[in-house]
N, C-alpha and C. Protein backbone atom coordinates (compact mmCIF):
# COMPACT_ATOMS: atom_id res chain seq x y z
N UNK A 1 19.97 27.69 5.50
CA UNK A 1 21.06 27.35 4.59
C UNK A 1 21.60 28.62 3.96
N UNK A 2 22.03 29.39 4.64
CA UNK A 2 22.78 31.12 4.06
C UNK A 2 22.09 31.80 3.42
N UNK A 3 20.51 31.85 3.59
CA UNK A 3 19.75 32.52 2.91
C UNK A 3 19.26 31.74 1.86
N UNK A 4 19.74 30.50 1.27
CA UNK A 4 19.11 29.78 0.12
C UNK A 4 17.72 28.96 0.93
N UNK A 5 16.89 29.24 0.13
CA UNK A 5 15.59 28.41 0.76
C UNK A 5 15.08 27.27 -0.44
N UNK A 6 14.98 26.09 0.13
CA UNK A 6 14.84 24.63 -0.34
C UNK A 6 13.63 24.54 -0.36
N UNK A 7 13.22 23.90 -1.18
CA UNK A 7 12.17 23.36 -2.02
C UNK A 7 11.51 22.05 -1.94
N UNK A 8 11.16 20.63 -0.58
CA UNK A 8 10.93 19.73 -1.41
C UNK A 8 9.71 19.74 -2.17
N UNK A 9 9.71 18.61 -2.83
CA UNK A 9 8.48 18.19 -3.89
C UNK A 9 8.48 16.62 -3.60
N UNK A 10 7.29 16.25 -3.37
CA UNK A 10 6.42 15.37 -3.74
C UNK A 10 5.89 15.00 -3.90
N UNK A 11 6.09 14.00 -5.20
CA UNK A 11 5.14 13.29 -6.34
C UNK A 11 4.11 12.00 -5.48
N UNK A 12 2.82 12.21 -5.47
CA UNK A 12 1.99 11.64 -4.56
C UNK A 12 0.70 11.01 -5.33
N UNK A 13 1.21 11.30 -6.82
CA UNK A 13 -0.46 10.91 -7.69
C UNK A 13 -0.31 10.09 -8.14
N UNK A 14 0.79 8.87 -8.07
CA UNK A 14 1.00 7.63 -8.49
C UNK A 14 -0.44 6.57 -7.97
N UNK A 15 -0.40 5.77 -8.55
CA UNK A 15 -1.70 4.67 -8.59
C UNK A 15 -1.14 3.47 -7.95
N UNK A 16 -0.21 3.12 -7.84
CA UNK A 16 0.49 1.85 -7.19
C UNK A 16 -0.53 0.63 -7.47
N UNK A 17 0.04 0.89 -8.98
CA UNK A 17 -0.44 -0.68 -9.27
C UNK A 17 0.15 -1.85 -9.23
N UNK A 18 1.76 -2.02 -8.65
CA UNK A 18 1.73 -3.15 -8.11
C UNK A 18 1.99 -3.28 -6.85
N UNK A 19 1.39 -1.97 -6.12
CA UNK A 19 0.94 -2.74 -4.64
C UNK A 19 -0.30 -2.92 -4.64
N UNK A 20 -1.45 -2.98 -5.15
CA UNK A 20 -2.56 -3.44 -5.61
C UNK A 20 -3.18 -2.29 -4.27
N UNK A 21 -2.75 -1.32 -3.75
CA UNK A 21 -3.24 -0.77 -3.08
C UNK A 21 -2.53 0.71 -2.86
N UNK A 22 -3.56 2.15 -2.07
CA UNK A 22 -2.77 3.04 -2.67
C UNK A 22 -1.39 3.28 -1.02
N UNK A 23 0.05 2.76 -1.37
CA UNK A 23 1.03 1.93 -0.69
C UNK A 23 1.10 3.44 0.25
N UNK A 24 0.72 4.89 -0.23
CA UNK A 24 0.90 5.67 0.75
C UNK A 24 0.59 5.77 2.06
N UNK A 25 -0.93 5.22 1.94
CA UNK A 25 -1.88 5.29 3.24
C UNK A 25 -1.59 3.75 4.03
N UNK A 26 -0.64 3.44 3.93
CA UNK A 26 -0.24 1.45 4.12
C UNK A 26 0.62 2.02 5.69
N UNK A 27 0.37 1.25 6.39
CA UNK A 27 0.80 1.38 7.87
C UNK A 27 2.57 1.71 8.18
N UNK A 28 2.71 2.11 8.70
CA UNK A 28 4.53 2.33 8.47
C UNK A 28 4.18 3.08 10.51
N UNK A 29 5.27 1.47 11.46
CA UNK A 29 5.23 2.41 12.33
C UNK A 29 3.79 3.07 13.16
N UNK A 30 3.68 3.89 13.70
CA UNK A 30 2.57 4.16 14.47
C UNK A 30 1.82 5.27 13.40
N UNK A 31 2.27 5.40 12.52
CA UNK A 31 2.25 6.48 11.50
C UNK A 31 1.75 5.84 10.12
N UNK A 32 1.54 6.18 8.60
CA UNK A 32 1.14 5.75 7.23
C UNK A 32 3.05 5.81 6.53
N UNK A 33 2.83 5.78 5.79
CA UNK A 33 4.20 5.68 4.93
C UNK A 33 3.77 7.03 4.35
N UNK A 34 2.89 8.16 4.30
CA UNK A 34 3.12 9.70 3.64
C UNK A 34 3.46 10.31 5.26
N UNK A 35 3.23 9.88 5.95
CA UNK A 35 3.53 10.50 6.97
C UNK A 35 4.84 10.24 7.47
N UNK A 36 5.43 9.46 7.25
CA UNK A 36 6.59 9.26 7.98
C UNK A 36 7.35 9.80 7.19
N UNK A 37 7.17 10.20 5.69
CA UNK A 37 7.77 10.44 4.74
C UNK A 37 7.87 12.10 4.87
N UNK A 38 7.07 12.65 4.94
CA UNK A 38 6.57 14.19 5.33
C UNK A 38 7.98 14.60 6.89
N UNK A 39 7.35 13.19 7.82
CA UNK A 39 8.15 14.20 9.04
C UNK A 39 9.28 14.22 8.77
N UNK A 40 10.32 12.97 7.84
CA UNK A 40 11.90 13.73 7.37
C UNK A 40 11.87 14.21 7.03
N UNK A 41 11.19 14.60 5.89
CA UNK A 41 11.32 16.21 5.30
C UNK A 41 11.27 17.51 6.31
N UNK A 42 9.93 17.10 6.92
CA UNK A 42 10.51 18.55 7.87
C UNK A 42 11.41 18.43 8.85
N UNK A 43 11.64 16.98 9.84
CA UNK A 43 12.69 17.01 10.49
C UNK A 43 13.86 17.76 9.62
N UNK A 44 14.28 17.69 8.37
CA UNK A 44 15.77 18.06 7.69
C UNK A 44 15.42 19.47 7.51
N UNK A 45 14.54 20.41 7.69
CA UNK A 45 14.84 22.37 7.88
C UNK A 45 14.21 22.56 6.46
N UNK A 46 13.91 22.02 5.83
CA UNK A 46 13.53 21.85 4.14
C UNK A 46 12.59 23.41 4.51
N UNK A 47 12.41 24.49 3.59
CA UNK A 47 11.51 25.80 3.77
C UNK A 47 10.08 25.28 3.59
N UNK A 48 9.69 24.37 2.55
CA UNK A 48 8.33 24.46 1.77
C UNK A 48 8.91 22.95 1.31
N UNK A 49 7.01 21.92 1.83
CA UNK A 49 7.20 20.88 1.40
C UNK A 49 5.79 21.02 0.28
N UNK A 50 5.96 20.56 -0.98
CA UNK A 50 5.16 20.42 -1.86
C UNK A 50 4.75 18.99 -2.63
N UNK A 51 3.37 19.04 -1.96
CA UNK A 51 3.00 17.61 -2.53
C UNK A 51 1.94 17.52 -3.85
N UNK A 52 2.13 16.99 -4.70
CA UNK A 52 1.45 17.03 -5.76
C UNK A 52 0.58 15.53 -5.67
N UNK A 53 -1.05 15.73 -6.14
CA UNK A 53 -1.58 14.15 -5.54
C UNK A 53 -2.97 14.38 -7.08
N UNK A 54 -3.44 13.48 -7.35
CA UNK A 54 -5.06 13.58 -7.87
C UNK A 54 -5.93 14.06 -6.73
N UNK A 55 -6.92 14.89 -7.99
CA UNK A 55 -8.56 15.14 -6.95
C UNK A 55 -8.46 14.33 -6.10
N UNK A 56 -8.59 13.26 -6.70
CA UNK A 56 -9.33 12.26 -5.48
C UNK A 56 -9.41 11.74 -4.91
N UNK A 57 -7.50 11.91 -4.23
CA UNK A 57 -7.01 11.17 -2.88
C UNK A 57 -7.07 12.22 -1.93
N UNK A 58 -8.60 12.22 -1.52
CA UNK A 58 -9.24 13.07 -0.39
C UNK A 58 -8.32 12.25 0.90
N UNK A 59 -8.45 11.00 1.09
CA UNK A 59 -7.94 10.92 2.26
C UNK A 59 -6.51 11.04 2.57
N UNK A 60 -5.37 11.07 1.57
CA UNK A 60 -4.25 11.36 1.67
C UNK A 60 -4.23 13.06 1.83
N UNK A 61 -4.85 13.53 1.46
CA UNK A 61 -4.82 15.24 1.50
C UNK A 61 -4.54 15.63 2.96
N UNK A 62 -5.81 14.62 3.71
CA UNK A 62 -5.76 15.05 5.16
C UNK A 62 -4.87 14.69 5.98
N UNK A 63 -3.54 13.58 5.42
CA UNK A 63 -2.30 13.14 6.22
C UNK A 63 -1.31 14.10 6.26
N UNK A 64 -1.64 15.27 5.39
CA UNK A 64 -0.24 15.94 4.58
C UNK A 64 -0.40 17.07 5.50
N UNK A 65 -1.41 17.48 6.80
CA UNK A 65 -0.79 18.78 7.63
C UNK A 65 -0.33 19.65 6.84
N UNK A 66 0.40 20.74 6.85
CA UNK A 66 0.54 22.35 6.59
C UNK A 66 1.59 21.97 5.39
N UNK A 67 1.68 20.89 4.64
CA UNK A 67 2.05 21.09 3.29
C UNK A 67 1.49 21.58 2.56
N UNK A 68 2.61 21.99 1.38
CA UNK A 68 1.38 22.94 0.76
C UNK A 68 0.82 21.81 -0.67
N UNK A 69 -0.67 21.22 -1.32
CA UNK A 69 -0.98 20.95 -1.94
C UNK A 69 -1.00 21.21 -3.26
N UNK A 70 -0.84 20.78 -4.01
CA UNK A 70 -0.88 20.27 -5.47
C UNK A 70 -1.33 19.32 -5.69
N UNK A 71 -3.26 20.04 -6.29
CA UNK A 71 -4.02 19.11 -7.21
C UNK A 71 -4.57 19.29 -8.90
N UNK A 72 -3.39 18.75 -9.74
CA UNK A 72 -3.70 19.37 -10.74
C UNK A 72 -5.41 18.81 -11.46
N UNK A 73 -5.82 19.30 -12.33
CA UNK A 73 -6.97 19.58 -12.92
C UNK A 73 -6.97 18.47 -13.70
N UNK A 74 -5.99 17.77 -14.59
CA UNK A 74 -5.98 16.44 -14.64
C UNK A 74 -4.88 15.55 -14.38
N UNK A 75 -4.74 14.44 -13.71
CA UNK A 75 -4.28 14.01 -12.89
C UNK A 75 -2.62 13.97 -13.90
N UNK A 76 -1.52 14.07 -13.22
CA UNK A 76 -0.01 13.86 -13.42
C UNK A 76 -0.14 12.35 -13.68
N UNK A 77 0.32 12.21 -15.33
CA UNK A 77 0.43 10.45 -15.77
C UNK A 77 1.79 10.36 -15.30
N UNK A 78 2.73 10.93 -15.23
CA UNK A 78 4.28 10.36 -14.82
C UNK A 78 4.90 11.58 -13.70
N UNK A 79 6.20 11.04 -13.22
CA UNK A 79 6.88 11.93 -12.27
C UNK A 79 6.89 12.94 -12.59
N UNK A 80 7.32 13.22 -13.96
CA UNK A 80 7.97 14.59 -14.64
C UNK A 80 6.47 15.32 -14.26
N UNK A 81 5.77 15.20 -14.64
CA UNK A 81 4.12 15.99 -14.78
C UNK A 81 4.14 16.20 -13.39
N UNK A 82 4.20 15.26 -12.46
CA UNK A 82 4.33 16.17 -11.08
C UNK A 82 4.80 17.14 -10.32
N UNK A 83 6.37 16.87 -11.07
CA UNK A 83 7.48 18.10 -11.26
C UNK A 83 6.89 18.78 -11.40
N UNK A 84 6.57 18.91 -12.35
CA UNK A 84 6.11 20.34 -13.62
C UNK A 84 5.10 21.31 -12.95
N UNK A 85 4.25 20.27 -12.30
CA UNK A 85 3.22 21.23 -11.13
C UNK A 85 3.67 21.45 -10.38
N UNK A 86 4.63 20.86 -9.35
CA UNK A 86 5.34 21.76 -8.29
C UNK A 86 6.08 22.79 -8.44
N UNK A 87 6.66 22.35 -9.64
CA UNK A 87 7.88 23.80 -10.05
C UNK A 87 6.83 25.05 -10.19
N UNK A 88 5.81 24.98 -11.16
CA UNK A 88 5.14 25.92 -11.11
C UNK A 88 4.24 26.61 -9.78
N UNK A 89 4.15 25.43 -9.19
CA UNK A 89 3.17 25.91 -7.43
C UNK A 89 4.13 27.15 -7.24
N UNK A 90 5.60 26.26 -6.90
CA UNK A 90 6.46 27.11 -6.26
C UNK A 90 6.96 28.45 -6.87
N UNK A 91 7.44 28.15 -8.22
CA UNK A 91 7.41 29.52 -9.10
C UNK A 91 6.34 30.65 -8.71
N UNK A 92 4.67 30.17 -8.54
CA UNK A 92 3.83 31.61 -8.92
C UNK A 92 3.50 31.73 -7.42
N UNK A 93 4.27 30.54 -6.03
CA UNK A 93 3.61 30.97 -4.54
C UNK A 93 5.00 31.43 -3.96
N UNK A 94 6.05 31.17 -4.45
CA UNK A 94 7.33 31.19 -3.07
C UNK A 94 8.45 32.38 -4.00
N UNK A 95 8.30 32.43 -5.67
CA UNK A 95 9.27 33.23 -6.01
C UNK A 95 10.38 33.20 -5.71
N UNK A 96 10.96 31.70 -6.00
CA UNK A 96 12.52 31.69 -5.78
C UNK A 96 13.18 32.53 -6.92
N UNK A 97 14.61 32.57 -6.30
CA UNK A 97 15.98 33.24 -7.32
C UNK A 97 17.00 32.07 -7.51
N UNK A 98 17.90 32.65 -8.07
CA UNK A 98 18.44 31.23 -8.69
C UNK A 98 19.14 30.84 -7.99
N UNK A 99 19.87 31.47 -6.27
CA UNK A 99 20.30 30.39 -5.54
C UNK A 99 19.79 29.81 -4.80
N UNK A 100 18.36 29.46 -4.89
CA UNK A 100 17.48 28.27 -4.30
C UNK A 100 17.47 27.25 -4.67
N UNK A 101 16.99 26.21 -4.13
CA UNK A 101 16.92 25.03 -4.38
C UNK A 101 16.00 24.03 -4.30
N UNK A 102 15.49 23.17 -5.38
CA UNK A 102 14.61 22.30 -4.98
C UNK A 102 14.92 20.68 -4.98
N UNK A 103 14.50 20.00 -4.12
CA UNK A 103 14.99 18.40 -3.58
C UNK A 103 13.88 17.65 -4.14
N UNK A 104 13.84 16.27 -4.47
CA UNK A 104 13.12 15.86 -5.17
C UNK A 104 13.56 14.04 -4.47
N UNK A 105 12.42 13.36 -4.13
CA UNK A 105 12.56 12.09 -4.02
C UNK A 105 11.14 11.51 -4.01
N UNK A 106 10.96 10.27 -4.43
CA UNK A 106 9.86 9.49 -4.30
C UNK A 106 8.81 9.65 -3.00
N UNK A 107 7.79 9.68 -3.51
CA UNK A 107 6.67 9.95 -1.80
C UNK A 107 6.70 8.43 -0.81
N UNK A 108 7.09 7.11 -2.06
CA UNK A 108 6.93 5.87 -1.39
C UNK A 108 8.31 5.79 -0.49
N UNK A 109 9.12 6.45 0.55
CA UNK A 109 10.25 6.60 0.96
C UNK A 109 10.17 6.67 2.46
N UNK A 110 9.30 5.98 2.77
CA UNK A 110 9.28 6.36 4.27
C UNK A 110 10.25 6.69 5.30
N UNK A 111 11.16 5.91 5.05
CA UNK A 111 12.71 6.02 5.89
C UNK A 111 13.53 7.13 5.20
N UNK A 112 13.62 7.84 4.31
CA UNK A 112 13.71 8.71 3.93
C UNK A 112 14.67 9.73 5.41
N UNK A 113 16.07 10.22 5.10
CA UNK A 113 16.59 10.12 6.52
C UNK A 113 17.40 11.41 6.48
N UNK A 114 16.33 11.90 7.09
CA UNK A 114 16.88 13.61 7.83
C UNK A 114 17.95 14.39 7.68
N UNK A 115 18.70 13.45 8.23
CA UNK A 115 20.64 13.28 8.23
C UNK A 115 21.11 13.68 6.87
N UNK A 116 20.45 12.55 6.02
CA UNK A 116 21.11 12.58 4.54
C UNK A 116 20.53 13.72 3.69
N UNK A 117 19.13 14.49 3.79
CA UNK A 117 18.80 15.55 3.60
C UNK A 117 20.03 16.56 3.93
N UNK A 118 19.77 16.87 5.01
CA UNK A 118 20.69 18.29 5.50
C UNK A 118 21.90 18.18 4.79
N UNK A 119 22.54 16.86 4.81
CA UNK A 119 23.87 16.75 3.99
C UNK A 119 23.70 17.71 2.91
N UNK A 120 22.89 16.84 1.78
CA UNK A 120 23.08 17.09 0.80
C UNK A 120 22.44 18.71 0.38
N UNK A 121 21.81 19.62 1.67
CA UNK A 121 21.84 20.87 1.45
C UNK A 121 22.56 21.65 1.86
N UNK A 122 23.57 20.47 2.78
CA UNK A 122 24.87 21.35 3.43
C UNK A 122 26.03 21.74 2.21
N UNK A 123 26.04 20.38 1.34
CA UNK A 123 26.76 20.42 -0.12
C UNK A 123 26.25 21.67 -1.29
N UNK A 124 25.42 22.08 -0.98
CA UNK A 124 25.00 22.72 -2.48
C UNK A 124 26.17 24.23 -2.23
N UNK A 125 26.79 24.70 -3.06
CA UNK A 125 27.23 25.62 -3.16
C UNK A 125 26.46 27.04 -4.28
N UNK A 126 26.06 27.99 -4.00
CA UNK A 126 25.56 28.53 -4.83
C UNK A 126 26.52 29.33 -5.78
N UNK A 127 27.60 29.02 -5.46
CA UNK A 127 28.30 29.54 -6.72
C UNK A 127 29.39 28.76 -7.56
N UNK A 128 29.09 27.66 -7.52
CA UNK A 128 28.95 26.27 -8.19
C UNK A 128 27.96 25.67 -8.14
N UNK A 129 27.01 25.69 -9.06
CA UNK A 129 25.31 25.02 -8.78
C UNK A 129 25.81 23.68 -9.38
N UNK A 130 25.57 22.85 -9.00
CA UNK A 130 25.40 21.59 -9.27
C UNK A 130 24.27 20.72 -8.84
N UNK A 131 24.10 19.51 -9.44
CA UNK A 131 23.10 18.37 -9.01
C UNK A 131 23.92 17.72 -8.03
N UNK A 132 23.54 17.69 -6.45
CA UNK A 132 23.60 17.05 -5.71
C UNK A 132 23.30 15.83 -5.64
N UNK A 133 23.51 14.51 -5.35
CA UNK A 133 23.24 13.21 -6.13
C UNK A 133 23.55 12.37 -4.48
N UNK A 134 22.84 11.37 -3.12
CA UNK A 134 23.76 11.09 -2.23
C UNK A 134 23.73 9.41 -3.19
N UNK A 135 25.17 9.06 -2.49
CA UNK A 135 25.44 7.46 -2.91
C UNK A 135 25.98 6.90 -1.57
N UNK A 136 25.55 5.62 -1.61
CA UNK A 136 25.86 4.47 -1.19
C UNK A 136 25.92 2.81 -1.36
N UNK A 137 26.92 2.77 -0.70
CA UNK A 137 27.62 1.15 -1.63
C UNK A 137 27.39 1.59 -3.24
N UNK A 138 27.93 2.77 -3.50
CA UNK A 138 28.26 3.09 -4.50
C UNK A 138 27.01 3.24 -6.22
N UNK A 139 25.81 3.10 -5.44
CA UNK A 139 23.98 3.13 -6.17
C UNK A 139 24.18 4.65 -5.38
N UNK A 140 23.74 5.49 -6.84
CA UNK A 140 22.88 6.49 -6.15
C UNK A 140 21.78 6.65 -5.67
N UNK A 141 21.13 7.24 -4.91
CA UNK A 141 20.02 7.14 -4.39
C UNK A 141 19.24 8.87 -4.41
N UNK A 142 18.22 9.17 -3.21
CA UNK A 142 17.54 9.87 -2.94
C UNK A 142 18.01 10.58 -1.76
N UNK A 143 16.95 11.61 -0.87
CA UNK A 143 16.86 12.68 -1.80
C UNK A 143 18.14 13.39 -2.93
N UNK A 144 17.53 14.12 -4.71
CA UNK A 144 18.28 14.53 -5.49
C UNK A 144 18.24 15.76 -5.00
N UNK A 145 19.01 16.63 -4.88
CA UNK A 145 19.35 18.26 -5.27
C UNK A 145 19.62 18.94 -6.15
N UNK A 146 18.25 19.96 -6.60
CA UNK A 146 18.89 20.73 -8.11
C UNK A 146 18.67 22.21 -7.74
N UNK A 147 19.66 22.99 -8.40
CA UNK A 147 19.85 24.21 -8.15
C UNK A 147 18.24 24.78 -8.70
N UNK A 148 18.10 25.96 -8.16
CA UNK A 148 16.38 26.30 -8.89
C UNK A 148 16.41 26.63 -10.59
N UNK A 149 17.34 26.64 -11.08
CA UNK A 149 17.86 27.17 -12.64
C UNK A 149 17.08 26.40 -13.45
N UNK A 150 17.71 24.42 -12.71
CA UNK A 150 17.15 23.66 -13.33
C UNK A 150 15.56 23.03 -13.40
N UNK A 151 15.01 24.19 -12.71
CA UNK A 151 13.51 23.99 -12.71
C UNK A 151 12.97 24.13 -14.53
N UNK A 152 13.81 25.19 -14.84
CA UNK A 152 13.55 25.51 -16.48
C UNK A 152 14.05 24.42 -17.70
N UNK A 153 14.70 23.63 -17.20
CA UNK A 153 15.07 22.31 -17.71
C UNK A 153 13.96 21.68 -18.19
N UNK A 154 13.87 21.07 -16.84
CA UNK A 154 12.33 19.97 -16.85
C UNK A 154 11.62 20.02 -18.04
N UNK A 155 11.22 21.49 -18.25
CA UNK A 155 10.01 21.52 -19.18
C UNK A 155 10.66 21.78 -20.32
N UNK A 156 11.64 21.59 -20.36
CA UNK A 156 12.18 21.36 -22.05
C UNK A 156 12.29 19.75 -22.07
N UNK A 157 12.42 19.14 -21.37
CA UNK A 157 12.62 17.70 -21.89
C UNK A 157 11.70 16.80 -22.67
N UNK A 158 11.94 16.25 -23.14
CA UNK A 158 10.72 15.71 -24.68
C UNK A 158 10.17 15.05 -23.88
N UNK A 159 9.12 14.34 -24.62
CA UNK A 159 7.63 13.41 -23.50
C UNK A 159 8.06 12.22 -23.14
N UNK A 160 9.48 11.82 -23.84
CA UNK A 160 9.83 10.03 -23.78
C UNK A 160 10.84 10.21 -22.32
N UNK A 161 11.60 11.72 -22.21
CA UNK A 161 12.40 11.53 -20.97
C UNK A 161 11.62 11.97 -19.83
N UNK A 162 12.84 11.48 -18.58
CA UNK A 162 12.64 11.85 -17.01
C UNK A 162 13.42 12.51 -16.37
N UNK A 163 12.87 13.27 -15.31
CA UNK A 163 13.94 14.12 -14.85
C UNK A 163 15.10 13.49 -14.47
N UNK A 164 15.58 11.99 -14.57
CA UNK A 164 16.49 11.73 -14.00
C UNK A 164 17.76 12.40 -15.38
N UNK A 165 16.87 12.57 -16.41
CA UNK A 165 17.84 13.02 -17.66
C UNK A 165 18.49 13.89 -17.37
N UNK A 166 18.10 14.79 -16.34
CA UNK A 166 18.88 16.16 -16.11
C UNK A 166 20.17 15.52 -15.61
N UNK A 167 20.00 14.59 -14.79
CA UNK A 167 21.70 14.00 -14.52
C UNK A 167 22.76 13.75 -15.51
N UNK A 168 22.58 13.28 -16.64
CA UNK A 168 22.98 13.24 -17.63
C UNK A 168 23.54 14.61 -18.48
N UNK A 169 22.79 15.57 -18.45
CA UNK A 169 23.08 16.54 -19.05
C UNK A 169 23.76 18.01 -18.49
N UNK A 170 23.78 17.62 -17.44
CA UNK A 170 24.60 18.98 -15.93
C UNK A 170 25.23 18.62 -15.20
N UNK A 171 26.45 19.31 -14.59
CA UNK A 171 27.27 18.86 -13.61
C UNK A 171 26.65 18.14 -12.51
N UNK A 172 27.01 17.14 -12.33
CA UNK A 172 26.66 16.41 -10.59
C UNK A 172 27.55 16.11 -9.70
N UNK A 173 27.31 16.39 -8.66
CA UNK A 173 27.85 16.34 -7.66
C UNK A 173 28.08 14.82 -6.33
N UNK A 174 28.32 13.94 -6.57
CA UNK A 174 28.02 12.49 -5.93
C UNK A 174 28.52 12.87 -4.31
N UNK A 175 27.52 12.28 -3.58
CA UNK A 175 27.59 12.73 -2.15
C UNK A 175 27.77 11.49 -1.51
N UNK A 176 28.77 10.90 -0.58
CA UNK A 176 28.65 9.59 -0.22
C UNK A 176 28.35 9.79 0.94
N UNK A 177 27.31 8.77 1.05
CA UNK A 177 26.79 8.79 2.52
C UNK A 177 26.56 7.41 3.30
N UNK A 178 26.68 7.18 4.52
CA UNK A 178 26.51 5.77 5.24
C UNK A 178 25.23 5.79 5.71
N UNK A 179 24.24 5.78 4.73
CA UNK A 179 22.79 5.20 4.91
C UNK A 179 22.13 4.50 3.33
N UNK A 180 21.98 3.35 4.12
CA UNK A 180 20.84 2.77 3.36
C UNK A 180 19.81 2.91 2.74
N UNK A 181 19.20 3.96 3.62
CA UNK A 181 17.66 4.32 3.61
C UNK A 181 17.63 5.33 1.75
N UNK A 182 18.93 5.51 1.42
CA UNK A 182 18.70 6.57 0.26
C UNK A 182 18.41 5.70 -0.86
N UNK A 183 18.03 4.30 -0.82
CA UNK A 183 17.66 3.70 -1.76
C UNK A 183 16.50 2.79 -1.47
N UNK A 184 15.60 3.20 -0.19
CA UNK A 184 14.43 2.07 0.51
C UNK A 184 13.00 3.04 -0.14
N UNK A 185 13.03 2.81 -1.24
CA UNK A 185 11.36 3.15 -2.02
C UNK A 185 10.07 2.03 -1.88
N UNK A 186 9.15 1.74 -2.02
CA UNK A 186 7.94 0.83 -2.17
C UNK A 186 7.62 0.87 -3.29
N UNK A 187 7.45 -0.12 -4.26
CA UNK A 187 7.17 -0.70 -5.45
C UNK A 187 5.89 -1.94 -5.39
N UNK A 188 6.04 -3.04 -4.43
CA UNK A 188 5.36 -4.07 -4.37
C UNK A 188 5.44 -4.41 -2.90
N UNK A 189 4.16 -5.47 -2.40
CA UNK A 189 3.94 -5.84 -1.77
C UNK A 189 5.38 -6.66 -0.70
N UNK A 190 6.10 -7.07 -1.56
CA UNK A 190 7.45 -7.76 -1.01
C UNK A 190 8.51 -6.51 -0.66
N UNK A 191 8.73 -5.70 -0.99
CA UNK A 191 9.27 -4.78 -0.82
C UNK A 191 9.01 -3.63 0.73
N UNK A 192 7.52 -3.82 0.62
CA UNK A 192 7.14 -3.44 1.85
C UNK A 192 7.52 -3.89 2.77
N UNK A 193 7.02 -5.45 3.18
CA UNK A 193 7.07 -6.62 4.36
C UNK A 193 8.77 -6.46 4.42
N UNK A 194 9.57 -6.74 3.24
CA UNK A 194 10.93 -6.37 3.98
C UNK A 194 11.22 -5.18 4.59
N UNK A 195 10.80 -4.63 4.30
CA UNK A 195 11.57 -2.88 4.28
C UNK A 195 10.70 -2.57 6.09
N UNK A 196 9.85 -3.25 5.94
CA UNK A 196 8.45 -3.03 7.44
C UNK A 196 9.64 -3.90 8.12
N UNK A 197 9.92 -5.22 8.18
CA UNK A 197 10.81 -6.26 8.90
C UNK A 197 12.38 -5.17 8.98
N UNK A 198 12.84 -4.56 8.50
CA UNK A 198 14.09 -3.98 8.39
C UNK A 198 14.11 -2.84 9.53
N UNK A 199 12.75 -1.94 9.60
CA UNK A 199 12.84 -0.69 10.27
C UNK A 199 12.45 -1.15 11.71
N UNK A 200 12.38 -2.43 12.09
CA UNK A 200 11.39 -3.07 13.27
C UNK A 200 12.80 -4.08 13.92
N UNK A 201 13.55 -4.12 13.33
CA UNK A 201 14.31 -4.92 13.98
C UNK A 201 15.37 -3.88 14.81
């Protein structure tokens, strides 16, 4: 991407308590749902994928191949805290400058779609930094794009907000795109069985 090198992050230390199970390691395909999630990311050219997880999802560690890990010391209670460890992985291992960029979407995303990646790193301009945002049927969705500036954001935001606040407070950029998939996350058990029935038909 013209010398800018991308960043994803994902947040992987969620507990999925209402899939009563942990929904990463859940079948997706010939593959798990972190795995299928991982290969768009690298299918889309992304430089460095960063996954942030607890100690003690030993067996998800071993799905994640040559990502680079993030296990903080006590476990990330919300997204932002996951952020916060990746920004820093990447800050003290990769030493970005400020026309880099880091992408950010849910780990429960299996369909998560290549296509709509590259877009939205084809959009970033580094001399207009903006939040990249893709939409369809007019819901924004995933993957987000933030210039690396706004890594220093994050950790100003008080304990009650989420990074989605940064949308709110910086230019964004709305990307329209003809896929679905930028809004197919896992939450619950019903959500799966459709979303499993959707990618199979």
């Amino acid at each position: 991407m013209n010398g800018v090198r991308s960043f994803a992050i994902v947040p992987a230390a969620g507990r999925s308590r209402r899939m009563g199970q942990d929904k990463l390691l859940l079948p997706w395909g010939d593959a798990t749902v972190i795995e299928s999630l991982l290969a768009s990311w690298r299918a889309s050219g992304v430089d460095e994928i960063v996954v942030v997880m607890r100690q003690d999802q030993t067996e998800l560690r071993t799905l994640c191949g040559n990502a680079t890990i993030v296990t903080p010391e006590i476990a990330p209670p919300e997204m932002k805290d996951s952020v916060l460890a990746a920004l820093s992985c990447i800050r003290e291992e990769f030493s970005p400058v400020e026309s880099d960029v880091w992408l950010l979407a849910p780990a429960d995303m299996p369909r998560l779609d290549p296509v709509v990646i590259k877009q939205v790193m084809a959009a970033h301009d580094p001399a207009s930094p903006a939040i990249i945002v893709p939409t369809s049927d007019g819901k924004r969705g995933h993957p987000v794009l933030f210039p690396w500036a706004f890594a220093f954001e994050v950790a100003s935001l008080s304990e009650c907000e989420g990074v989605n606040v940064l949308l709110e407070r910086f230019p964004v950029r709305e990307l329209i795109c003809n896929s679905r998939e930028i809004h197919g996350d896992l939450d619950t058990p019903e959500d799966y069985n459709r979303l499993s029935d959707e990618a199979t038909r």
